[in-house]
Protein backbone atom coordinates (compact mmCIF):
# COMPACT_ATOMS: atom_id res chain seq x y z
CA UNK A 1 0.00 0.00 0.00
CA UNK A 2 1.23 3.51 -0.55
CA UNK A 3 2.09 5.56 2.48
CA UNK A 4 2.04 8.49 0.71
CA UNK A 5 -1.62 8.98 -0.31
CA UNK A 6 -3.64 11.67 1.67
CA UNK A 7 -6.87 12.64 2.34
CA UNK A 8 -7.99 15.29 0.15
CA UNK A 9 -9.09 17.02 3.24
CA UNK A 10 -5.03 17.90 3.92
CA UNK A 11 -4.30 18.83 0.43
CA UNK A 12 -3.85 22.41 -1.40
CA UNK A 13 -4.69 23.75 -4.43
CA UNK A 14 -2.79 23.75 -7.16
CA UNK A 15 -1.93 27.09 -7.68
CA UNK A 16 0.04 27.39 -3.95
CA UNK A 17 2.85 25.31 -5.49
CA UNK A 18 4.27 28.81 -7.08
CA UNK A 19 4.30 29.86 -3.57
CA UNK A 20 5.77 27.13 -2.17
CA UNK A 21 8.29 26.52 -4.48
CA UNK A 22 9.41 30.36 -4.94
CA UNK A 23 9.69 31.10 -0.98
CA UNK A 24 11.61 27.72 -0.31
CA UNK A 25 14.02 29.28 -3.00
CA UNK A 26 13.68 32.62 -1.64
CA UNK A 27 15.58 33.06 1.69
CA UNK A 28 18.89 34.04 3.25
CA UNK A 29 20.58 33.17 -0.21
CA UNK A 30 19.33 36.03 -1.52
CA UNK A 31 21.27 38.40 1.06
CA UNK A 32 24.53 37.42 0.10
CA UNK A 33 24.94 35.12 -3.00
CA UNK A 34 26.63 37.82 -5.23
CA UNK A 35 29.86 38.05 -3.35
CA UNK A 36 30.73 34.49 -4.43
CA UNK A 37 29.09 34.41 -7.76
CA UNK A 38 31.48 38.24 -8.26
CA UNK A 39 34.09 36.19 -7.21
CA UNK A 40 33.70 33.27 -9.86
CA UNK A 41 32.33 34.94 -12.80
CA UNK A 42 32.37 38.97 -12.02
CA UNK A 43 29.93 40.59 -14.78
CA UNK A 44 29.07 37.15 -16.43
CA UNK A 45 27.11 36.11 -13.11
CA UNK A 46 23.91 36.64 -14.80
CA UNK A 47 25.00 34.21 -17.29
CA UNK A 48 25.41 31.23 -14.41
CA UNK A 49 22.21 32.22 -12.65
CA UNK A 50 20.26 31.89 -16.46
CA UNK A 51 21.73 28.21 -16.56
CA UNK A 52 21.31 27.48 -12.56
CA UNK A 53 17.38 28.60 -13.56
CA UNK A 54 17.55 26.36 -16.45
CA UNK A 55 18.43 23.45 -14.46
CA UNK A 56 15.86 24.22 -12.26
CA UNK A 57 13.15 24.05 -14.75
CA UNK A 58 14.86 20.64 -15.73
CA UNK A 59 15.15 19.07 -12.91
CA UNK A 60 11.23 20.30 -11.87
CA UNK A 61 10.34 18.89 -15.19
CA UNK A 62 11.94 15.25 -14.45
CA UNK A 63 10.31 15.33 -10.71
CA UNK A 64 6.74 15.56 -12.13
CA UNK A 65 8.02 13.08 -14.93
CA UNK A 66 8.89 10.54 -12.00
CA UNK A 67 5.26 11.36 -9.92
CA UNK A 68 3.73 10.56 -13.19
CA UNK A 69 5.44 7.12 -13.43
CA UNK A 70 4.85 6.33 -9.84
CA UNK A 71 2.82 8.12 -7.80
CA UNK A 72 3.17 9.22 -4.15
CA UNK A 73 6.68 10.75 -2.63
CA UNK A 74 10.03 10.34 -2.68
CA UNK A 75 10.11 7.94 -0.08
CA UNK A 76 7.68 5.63 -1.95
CA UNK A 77 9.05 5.93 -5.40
CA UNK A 78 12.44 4.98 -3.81
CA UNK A 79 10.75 1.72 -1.80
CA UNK A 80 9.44 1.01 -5.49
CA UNK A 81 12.21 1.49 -7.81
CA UNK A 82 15.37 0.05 -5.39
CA UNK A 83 13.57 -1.62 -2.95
CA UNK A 84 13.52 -1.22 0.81
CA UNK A 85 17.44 -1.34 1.52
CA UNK A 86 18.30 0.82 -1.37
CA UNK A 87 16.01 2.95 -1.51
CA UNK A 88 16.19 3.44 2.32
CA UNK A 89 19.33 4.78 2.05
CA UNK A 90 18.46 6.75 -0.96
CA UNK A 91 15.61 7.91 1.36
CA UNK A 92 17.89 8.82 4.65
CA UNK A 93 20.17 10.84 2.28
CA UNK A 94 17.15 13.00 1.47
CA UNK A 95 15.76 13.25 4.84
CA UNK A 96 19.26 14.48 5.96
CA UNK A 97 19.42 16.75 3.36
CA UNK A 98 16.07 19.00 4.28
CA UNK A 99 17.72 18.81 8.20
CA UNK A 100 20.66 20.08 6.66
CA UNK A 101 19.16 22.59 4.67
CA UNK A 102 16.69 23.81 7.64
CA UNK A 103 19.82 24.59 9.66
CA UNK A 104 21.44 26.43 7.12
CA UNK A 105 18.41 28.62 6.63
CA UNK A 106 18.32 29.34 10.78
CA UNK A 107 22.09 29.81 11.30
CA UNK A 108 22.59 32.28 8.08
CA UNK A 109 19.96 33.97 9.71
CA UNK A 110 21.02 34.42 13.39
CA UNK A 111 24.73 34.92 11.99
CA UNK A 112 22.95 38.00 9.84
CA UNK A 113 20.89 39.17 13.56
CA UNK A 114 24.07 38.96 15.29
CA UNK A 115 26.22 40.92 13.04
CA UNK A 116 22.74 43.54 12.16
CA UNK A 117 20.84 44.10 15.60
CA UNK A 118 21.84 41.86 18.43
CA UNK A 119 25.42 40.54 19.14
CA UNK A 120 25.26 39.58 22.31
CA UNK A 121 22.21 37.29 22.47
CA UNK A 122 22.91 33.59 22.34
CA UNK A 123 22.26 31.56 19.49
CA UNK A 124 20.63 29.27 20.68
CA UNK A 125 18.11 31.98 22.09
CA UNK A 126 16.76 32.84 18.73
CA UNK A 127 17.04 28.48 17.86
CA UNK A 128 14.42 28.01 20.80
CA UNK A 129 12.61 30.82 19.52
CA UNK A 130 12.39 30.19 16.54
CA UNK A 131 11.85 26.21 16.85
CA UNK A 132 8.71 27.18 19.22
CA UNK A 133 7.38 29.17 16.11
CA UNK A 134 7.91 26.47 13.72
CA UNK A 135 6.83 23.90 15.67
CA UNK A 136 3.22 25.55 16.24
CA UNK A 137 3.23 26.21 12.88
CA UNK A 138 3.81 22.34 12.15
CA UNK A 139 0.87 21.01 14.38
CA UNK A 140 -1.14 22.78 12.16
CA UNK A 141 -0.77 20.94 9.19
CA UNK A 142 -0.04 21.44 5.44
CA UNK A 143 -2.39 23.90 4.59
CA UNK A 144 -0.94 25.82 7.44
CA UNK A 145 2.21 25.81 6.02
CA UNK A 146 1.13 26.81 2.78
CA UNK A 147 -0.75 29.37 3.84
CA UNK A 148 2.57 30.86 5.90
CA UNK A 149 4.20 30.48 2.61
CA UNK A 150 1.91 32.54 0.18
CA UNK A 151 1.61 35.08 3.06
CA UNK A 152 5.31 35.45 3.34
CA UNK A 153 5.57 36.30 -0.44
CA UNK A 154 2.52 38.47 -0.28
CA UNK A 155 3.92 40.45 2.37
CA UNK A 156 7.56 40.82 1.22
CA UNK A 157 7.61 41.31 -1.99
CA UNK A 158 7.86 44.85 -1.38
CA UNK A 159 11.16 44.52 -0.68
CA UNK A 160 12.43 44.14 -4.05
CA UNK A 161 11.40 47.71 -4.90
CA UNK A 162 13.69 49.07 -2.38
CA UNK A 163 16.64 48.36 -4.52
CA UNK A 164 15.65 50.73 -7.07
CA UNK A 165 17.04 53.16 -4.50
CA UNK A 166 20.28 51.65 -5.24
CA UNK A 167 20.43 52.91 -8.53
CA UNK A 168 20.73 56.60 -7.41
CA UNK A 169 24.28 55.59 -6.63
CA UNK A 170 24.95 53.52 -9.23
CA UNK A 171 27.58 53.23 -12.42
CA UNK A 172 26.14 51.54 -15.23
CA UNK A 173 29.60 50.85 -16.07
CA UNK A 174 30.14 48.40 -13.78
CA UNK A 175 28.49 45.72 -16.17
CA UNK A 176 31.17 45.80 -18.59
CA UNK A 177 33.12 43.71 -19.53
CA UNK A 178 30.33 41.38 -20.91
CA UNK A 179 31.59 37.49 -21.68
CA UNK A 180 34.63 37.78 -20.13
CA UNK A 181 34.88 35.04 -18.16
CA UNK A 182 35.38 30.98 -19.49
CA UNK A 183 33.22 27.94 -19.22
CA UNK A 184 34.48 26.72 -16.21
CA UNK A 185 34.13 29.96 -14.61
CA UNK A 186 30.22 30.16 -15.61
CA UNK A 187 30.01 26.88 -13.98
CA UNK A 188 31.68 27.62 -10.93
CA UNK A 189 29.40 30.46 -10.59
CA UNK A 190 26.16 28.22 -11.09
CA UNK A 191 27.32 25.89 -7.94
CA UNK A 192 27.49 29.66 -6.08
CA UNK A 193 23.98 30.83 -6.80
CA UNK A 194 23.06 27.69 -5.42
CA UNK A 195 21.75 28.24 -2.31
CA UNK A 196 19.28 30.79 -4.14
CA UNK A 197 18.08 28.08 -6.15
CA UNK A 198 17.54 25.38 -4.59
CA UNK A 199 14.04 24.19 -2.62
CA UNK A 200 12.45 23.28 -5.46
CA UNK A 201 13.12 19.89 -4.30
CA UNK A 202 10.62 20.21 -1.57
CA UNK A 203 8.05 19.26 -4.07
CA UNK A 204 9.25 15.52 -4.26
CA UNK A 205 8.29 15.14 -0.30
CA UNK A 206 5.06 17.42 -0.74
CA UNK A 207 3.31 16.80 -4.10
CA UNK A 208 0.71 14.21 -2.38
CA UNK A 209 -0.57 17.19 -0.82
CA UNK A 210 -1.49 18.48 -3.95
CA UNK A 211 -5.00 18.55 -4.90
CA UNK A 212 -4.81 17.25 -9.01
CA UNK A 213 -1.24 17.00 -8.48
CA UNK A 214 -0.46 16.98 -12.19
CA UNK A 215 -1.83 20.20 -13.28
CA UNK A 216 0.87 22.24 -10.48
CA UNK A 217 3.64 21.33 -13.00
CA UNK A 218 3.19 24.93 -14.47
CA UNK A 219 2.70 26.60 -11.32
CA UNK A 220 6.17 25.10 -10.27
CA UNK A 221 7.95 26.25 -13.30
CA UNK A 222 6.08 29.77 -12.42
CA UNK A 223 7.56 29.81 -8.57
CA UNK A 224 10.98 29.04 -10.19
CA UNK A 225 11.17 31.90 -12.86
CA UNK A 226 10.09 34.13 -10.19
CA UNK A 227 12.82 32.90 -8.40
CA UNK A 228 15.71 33.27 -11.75
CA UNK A 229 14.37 36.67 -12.59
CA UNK A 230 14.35 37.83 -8.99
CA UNK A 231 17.85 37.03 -8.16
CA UNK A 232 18.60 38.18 -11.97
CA UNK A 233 17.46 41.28 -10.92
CA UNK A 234 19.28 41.43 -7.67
CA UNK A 235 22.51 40.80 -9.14
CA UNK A 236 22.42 43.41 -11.78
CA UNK A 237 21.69 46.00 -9.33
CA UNK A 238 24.10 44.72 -7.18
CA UNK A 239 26.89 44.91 -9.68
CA UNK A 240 25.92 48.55 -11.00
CA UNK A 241 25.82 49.45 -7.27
CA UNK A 242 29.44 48.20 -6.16
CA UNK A 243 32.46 48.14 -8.23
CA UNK A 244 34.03 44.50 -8.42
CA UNK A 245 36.54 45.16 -5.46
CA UNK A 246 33.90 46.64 -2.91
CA UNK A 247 31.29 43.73 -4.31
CA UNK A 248 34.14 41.02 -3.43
CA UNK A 249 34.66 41.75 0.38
CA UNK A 250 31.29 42.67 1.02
CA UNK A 251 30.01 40.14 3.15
CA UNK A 252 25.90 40.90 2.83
CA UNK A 253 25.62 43.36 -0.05
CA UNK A 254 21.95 43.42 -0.31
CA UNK A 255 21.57 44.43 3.49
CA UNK A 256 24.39 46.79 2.90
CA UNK A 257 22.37 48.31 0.13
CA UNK A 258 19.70 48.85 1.70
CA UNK A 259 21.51 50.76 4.46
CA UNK A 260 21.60 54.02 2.30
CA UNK A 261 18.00 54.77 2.16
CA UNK A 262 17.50 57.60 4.65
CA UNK A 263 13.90 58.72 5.92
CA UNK A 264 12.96 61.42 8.02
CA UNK A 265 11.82 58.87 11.05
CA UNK A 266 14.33 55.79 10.55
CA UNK A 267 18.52 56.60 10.46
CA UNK A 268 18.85 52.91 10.11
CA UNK A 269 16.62 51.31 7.13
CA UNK A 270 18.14 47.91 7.07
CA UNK A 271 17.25 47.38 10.39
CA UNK A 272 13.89 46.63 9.08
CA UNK A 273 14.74 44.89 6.40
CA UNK A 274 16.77 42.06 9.13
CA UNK A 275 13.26 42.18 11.00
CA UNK A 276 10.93 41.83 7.85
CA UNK A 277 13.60 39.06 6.55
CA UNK A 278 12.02 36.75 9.28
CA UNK A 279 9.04 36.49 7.49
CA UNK A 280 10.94 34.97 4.19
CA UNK A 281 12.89 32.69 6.52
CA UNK A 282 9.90 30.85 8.22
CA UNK A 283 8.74 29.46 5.37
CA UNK A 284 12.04 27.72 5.08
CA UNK A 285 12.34 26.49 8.03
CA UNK A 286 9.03 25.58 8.47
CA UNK A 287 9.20 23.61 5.23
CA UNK A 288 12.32 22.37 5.48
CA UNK A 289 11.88 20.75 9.47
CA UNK A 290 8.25 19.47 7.82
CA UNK A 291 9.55 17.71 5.05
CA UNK A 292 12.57 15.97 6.86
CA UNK A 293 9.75 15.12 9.98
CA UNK A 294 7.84 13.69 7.59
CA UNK A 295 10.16 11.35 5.86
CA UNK A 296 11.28 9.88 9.39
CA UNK A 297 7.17 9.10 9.60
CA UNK A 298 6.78 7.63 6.73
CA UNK A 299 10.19 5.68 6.97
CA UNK A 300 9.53 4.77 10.45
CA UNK A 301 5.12 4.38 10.29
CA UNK A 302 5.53 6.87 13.67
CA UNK A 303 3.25 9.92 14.51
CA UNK A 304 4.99 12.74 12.53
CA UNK A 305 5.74 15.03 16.31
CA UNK A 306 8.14 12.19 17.73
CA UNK A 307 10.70 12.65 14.75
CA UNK A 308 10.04 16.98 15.07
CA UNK A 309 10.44 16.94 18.77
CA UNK A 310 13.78 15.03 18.04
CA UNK A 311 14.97 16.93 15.11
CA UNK A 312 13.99 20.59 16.87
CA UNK A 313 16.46 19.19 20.01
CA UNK A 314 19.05 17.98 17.21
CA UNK A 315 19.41 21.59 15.92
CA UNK A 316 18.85 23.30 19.48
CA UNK A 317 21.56 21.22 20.64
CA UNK A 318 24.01 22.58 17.73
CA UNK A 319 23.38 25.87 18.32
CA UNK A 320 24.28 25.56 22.07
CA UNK A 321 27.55 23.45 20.92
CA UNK A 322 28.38 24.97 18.05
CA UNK A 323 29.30 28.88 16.92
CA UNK A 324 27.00 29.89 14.69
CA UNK A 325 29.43 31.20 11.95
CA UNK A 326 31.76 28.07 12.42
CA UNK A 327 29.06 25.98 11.97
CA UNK A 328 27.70 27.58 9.06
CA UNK A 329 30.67 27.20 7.71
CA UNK A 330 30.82 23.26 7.82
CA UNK A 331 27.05 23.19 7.37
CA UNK A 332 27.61 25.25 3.61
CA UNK A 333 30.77 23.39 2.60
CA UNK A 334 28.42 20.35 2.81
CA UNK A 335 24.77 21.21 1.23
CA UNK A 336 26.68 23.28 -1.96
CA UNK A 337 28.75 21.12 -3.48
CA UNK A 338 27.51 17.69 -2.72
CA UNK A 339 23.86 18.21 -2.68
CA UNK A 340 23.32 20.05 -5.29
CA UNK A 341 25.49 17.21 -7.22
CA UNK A 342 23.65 14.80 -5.60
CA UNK A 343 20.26 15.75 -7.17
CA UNK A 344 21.68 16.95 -10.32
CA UNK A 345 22.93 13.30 -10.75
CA UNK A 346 20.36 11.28 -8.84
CA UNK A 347 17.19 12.86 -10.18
CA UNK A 348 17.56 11.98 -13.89
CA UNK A 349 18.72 8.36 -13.17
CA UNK A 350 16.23 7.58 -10.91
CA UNK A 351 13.67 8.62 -13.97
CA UNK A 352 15.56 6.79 -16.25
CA UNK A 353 15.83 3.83 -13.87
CA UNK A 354 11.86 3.73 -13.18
CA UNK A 355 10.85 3.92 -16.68
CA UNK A 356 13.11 1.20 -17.92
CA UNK A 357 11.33 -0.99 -15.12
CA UNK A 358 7.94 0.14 -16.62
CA UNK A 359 8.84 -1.22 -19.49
CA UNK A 360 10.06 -4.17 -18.20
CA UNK A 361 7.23 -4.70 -16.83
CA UNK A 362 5.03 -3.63 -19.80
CA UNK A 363 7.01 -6.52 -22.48
């Protein structure tokens, strides 16, 4: 029997994959990506993050391609195509990858409110805080989630238009050279806008949840363009706004950014923007802790708040252990390279691996 089939009760419409998709990809990524990617590729970055986008929308296309073979989520379509031992591990490896990437999300974050507003609070302060959050958040359900998610877009996507402040001070200039940079280079600089692009993956532990599952392919490829022409966007005004040595030893250039708008009754703008960026975080973690929570329930057949109480103490206990920027460190070395690799690699064979058994079957 499949695990993975829900009540229709629990599901979501359609249309709430492009906001679940596009603010799992949108998140602390976005604060600092274009350092790195300056570093790799300088003015050619928009060329990596066009090709990151177009994996994306690849890789999105070969998930629904795999639901449409076999049914359910990942942890069933692994059961099916390797078998329990096999696809066990296959299935571990993924659940450890959305704990991973849930940690990432909260650490970047409290690194950025330590450096921005509060340096002497504990990590683990804002951990417990923020674990309490999710964890309400998670009792809820799905549609709980999803709703947190298309609020959090809703309600910050205002912030984009504050970087057309930026351009007051900026050189046009600073664009050129245009393809100046090799292959190698371009691809280097598509394994740093990675942390901006990836969450799509989400969908492989939630699309049971989706009402007519089939019909959210386009809504998917919608939450991911959003995603491409956001950070496009980003990165252009980024590079107009800094010149290539400034933009290279800038550690956060979009919070530095905003910390030139001046108003009359705020001296410090991006002090906001660290507060408001809580909102595009939760969805993350929220997310993130659900989907690796769920996979230990399905895994285990266990009620889904024994593995979340577990998990939330797992990353409490790091941030009590651990400094957060040391850490985060580790933590990135670990979900960028390998990771992304991982599902770059695994996604397409395990497509090409289920069909061939459908045909087996078929003949």
């Amino acid at each position: 029997m499949n695990q993975a089939m829900v009540n229709d009760k629990y599901k979501v419409s359609p249309f709430y994959v492009f906001f679940l998709v596009h603010s799992m990809q949108t998140g602390v990524g976005v604060l600092n990506f274009q350092r790195l990617l300056a570093k790799s590729t300088g003015t050619d970055g928009w060329i990596s993050i066009l090709l990151a986008g177009l994996v994306v929308h690849l890789l999105i296309w070969i998930i629904y391609k795999i639901f449409s073979i076999v049914p359910g989520d990942i942890i069933y379509v692994n059961h099916q195509a390797f078998g329990k031992v096999i696809g066990n591990f296959f299935n571990i490896v993924i659940i450890f990858y959305y704990l991973i990437l849930g940690m990432v999300v909260m650490i970047s974050y409290i690194n950025v409110i330590h450096l921005w507003l509060y340096d002497e609070v504990g990590s683990w302060a804002f951990a417990l805080v923020f674990l309490i959050l999710i964890y309400y958040i998670l009792t809820g359900g799905f549609r709980t989630i999803t709703g947190i998610a298309f609020l959090s877009v809703m309600l910050s996507f205002w912030l984009t238009f504050i970087l057309f402040y930026a351009m007051r001070y900026s050189e046009i200039t600073n664009l050129l050279p245009l393809f100046d940079h090799h292959l190698l280079e371009i691809v280097k600089g598509m394994k740093d806008t990675s942390l901006t692009m990836i969450g799509f993956e989400l969908i492989l532990m939630f699309y049971p949840f989706i009402k007519d599952a089939k019909t959210s392919q386009k809504f998917a490829h919608g939450g991911a363009l959003t995603t491409t022409l956001l950070t496009l966007f980003i990165y252009i005004i980024t590079l107009i706004f800094y010149s290539q040595k400034q933009l290279e030893l800038t550690i956060w250039p979009t919070l530095t950014m905003t910390s030139v708008i001046q108003l009359p009754f705020i001296q410090r703008f991006e002090y906001i923007t660290v507060s408001w960026w809580a909102l595009v975080i939760i969805p993350n973690l929220a997310l993130s802790l659900w989907a690796a929570s769920r996979g230990v329930k399905v895994l285990l057949n266990v009620k889904q708040k024994y593995p979340l109480w577990i998990l939330s103490i797992f990353i409490l206990f790091i941030n009590i252990a651990f400094f957060d920027v040391d850490i985060l460190y580790v933590l990135n070395k670990i979900i960028n390279p390998y990771y992304v690799l991982f599902f770059v690699v695994y996604l397409p064979f395990l497509l090409i691996f289920i069909y061939i058994r459908k045909m087996r079957n078929f003949s």
